[in-house]
Protein backbone atom coordinates (compact mmCIF):
# COMPACT_ATOMS: atom_id res chain seq x y z
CA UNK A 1 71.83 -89.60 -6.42
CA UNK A 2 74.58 -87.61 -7.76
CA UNK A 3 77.69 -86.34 -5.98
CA UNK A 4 76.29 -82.65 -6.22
CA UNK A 5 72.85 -84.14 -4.53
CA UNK A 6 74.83 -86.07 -1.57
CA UNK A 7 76.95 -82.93 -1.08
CA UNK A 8 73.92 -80.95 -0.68
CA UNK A 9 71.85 -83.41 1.68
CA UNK A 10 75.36 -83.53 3.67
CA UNK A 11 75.71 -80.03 4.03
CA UNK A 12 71.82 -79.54 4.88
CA UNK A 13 72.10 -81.94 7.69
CA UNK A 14 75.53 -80.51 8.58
CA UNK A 15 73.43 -76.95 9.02
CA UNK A 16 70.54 -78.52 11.09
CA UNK A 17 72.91 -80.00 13.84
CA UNK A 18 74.85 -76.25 13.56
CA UNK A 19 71.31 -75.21 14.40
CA UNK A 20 71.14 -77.60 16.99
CA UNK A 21 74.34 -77.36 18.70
CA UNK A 22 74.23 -73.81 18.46
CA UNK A 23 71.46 -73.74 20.44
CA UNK A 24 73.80 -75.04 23.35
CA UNK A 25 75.52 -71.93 23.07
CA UNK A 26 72.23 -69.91 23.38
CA UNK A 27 69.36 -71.46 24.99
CA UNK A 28 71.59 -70.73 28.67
CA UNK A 29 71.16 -66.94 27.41
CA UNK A 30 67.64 -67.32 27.63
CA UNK A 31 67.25 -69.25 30.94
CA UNK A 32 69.54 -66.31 32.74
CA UNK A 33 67.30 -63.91 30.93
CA UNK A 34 64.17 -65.61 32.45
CA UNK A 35 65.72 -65.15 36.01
CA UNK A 36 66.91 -62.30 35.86
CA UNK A 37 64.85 -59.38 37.34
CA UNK A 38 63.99 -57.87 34.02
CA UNK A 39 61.12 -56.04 32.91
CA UNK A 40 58.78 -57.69 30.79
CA UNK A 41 60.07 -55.38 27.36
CA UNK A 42 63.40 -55.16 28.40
CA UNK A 43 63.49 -59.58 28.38
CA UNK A 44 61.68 -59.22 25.56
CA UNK A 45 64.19 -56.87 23.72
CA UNK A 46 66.65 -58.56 24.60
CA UNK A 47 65.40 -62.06 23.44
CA UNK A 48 64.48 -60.99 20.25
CA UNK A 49 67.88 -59.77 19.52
CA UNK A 50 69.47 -63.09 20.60
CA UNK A 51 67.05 -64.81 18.73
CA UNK A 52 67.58 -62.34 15.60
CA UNK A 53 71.27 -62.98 15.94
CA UNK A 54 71.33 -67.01 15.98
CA UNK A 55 68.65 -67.22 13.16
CA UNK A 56 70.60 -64.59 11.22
CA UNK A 57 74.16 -66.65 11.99
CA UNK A 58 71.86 -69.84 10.85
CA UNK A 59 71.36 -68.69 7.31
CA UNK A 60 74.56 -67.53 7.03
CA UNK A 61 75.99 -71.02 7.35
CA UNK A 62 73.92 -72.43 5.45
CA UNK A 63 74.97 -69.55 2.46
CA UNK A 64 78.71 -70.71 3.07
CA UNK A 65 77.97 -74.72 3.26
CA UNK A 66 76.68 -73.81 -0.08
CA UNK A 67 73.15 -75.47 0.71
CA UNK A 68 71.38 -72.33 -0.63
CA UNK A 69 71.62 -68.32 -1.87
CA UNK A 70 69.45 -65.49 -0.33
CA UNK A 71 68.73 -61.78 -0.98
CA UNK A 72 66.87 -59.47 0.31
CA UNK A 73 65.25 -55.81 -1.07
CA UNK A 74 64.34 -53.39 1.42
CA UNK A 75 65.45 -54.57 4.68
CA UNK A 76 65.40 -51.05 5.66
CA UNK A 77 62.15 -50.53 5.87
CA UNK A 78 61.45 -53.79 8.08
CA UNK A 79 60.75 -53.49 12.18
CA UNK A 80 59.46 -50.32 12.33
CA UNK A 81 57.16 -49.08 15.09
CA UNK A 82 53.72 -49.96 15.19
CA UNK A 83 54.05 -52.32 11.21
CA UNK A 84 52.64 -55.24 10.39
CA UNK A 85 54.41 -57.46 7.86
CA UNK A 86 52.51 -59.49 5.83
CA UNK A 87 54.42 -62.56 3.88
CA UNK A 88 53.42 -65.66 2.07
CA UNK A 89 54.52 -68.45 3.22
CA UNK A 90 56.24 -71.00 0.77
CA UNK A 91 58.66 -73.13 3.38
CA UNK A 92 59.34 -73.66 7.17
CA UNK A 93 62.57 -71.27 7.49
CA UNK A 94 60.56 -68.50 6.28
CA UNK A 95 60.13 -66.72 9.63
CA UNK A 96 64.06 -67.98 10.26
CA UNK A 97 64.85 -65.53 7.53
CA UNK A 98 62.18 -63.25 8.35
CA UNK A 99 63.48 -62.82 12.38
CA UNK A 100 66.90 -62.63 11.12
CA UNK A 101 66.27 -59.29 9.27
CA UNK A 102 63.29 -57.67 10.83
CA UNK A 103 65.14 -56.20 13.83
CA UNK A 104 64.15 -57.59 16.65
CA UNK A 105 60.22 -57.98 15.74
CA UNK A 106 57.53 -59.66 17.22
CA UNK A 107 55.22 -62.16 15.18
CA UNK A 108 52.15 -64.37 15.67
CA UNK A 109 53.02 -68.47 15.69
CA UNK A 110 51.35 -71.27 16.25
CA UNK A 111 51.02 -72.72 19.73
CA UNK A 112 52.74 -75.81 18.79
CA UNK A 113 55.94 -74.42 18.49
CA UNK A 114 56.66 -74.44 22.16
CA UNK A 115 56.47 -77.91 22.36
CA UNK A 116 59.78 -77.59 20.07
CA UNK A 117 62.66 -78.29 22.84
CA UNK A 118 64.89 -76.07 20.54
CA UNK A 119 62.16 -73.25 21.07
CA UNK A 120 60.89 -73.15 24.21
CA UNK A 121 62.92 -71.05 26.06
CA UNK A 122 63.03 -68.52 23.29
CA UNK A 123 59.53 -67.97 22.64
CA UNK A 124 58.89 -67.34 26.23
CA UNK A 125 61.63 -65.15 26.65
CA UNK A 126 60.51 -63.41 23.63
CA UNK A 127 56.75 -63.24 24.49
CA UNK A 128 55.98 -64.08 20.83
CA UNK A 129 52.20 -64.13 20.42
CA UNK A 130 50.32 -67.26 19.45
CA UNK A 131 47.26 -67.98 17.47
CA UNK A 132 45.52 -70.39 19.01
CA UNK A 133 42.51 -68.25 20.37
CA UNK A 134 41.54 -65.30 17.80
CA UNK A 135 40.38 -62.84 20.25
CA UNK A 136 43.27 -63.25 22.78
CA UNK A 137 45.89 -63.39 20.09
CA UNK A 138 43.84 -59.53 18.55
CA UNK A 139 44.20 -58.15 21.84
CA UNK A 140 47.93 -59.07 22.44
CA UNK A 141 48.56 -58.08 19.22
CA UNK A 142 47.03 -54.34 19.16
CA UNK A 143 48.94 -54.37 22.47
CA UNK A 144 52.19 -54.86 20.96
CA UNK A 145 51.55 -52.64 17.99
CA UNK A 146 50.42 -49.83 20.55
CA UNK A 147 53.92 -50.13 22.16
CA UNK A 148 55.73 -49.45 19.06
CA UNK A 149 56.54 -53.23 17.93
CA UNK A 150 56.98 -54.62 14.69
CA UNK A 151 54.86 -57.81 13.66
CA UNK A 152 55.50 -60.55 11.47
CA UNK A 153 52.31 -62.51 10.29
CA UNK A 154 51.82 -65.43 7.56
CA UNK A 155 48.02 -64.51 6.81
CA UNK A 156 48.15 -68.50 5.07
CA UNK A 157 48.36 -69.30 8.61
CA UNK A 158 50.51 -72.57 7.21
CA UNK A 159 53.01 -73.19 4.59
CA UNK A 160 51.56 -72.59 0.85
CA UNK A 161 50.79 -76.78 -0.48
CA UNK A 162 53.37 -76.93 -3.54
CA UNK A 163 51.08 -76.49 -7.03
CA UNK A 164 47.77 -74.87 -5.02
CA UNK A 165 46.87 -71.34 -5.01
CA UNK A 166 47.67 -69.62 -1.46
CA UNK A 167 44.43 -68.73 0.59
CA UNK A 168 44.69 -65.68 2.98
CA UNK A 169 42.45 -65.85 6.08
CA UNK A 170 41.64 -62.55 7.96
CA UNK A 171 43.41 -62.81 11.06
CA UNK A 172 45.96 -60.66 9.55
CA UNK A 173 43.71 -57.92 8.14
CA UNK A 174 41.82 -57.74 11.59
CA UNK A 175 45.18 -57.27 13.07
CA UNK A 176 46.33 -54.77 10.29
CA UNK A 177 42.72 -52.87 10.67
CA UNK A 178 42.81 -52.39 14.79
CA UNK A 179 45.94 -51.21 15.37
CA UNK A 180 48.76 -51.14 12.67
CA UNK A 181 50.26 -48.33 11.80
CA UNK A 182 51.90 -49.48 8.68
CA UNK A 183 51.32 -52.08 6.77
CA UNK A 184 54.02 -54.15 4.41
CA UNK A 185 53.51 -56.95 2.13
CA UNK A 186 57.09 -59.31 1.78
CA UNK A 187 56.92 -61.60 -0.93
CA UNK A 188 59.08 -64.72 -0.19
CA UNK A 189 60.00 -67.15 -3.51
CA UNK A 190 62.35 -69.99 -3.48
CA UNK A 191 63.75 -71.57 -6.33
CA UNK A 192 63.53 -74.52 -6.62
CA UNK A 193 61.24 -74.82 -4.00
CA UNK A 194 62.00 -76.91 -1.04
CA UNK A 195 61.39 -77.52 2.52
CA UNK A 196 57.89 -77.47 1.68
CA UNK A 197 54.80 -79.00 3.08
CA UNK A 198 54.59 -82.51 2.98
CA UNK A 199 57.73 -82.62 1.68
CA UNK A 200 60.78 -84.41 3.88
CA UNK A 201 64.10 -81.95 4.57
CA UNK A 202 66.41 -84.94 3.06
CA UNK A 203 64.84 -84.57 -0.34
CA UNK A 204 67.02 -82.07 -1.72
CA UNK A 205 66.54 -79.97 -4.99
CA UNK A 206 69.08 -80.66 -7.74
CA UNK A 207 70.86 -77.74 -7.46
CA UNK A 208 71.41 -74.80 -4.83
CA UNK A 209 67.76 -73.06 -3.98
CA UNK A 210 67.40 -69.13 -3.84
CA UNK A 211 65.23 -67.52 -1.39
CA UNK A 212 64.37 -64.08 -2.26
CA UNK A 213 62.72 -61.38 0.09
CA UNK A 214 61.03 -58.58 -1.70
CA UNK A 215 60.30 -55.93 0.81
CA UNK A 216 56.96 -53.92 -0.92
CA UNK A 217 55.63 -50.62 -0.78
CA UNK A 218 53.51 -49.82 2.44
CA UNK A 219 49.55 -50.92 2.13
CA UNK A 220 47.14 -47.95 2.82
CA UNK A 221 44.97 -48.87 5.63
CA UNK A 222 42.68 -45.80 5.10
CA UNK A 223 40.41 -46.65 2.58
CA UNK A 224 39.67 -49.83 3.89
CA UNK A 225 39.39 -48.37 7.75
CA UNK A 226 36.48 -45.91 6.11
CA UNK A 227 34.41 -48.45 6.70
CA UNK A 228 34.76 -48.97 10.21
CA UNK A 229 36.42 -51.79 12.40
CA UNK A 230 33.83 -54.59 10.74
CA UNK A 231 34.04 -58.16 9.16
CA UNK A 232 33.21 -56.22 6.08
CA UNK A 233 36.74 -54.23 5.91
CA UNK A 234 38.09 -56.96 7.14
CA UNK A 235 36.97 -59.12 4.06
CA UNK A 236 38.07 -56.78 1.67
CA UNK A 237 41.51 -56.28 2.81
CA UNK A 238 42.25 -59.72 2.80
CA UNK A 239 40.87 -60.27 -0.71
CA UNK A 240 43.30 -57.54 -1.96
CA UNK A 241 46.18 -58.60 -0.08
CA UNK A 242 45.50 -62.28 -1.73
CA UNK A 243 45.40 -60.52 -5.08
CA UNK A 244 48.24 -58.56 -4.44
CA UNK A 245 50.16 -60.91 -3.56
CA UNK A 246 49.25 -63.33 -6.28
CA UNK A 247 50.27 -61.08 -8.82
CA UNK A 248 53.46 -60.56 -7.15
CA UNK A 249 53.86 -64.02 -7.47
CA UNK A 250 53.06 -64.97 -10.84
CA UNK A 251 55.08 -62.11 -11.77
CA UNK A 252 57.86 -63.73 -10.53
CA UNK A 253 57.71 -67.18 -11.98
CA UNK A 254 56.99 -65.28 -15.10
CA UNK A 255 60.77 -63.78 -15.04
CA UNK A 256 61.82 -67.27 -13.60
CA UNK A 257 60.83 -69.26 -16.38
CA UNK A 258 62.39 -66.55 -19.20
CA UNK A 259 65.41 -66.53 -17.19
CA UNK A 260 65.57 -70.59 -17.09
CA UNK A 261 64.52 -70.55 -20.81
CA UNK A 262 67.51 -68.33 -21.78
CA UNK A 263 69.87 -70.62 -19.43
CA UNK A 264 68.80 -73.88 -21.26
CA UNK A 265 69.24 -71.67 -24.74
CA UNK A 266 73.02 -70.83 -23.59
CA UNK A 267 73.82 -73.99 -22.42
């Protein structure tokens, strides 16, 4: 391994136990917000914003550890009332960076997460909606939108397996269809790709990875509504979201690979 590799895998560790530690510092937050006599959206509020703070400090230190680079187009038009945002889902800190930005949003995770001592606190304190039953997790989730919350979904449901096409499942159109306002696709590359499924956090790319968050243009829920609240709709949302974001996607490793090409040319 080179020195550039062991620096890396150093400096990734050295952010985990930041993350770790950290938590310390924060998880007490969370067990005075829990007592305290707050009102459900108030705890909630203020949760989020803790939790949007530490995630958002997290990627931060990994930036100046030099671990990895990250941009983001459109943050603006993240967390507002009533959206749904779509993303794909290419590695495990995706919703890290996602919660960091999205002011304060809500979003749909998988039960398992609580078991995560690091997590526990702040997922209840949040009131972040899991998807472990589909009808309980579509009524919590037109609930949420009706309040004026913001909602994060991965409609892959897990990370995208390195090399395989991604496969949307409808939870996230059903969602989008009952009670979203707006809907917005993110597209989330990273380059070179790590932290992926299957693969190990110690085996580090050979240089400094890129995540990039492409905020689209809002989704228009009418046509697709025209045909009522059915399986139908449903089916052909998700099929143009997959599409969608597919071409995003290829469009990207398209400019990726002339960029690399002209690199190797230089050099």
């Amino acid at each position: 391994m080179s020195p550039n590799n062991l620096w890396r895998l150093f400096a990734s560790a050295l952010g985990f136990v930041f993350f770790g530690v950290s938590s310390l510092v924060w998880l007490p937050m969370f067990v005075v917000l829990l007592a305290l006599p707050l009102s459900v959206s108030t705890r909630q509020r203020w949760s989020r914003a803790l939790i949007g703070t530490w995630f958002l400090a997290f990627v931060h230190v990994l930036r100046m550890l030099g671990v990895c680079t990250w941009n983001i187009e459109g943050q603006a038009r993240l967390g507002r009332p009533g959206q749904v945002i779509i993303a794909n889902h290419p590695m495990f800190l995706d919703i890290v960076f996602l919660l960091a930005f999205a002011h304060g949003g809500n979003c749909v995770i998988k039960s398992a997460l609580r078991k995560n001592p690091f997590l526990t606190l702040p997922i209840l304190g949040a009131g972040y909606i899991e998807n472990d039953a589909a009808e309980p997790m579509l009524e919590k989730t037109a609930a949420a939108l009706g309040a004026g919350e913001s909602l994060v979904m991965f409609p892959e449901g897990t990370r995208t397996v390195p090399g395989q096409p991604i496969a949307f499942q409808r939870g996230a159109a059903h969602v989008a269809l009952k009670a979203a306002r707006v809907l917005t696709p993110v597209v989330l590359t990273c380059e070179p790709l790590t932290f992926t499924k299957g693969k190990p956090w110690y085996q580090v790319p050979e240089r400094k990875w890129h995540f990039q968050i492409t905020v689209g243009d809002d989704i228009a829920l009418e046509p697709f509504r025209a045909k009522g609240d059915s399986p139908i709709a449903a089916r052909r949302l998700t099929e143009y979201l997959q599409r969608h974001f597919e071409s995003e996607l290829e469009r990207r490793d398209a400019h990726d690979s002339r960029n690399e090409a002209i690199v190797n040319r230089v050099a």
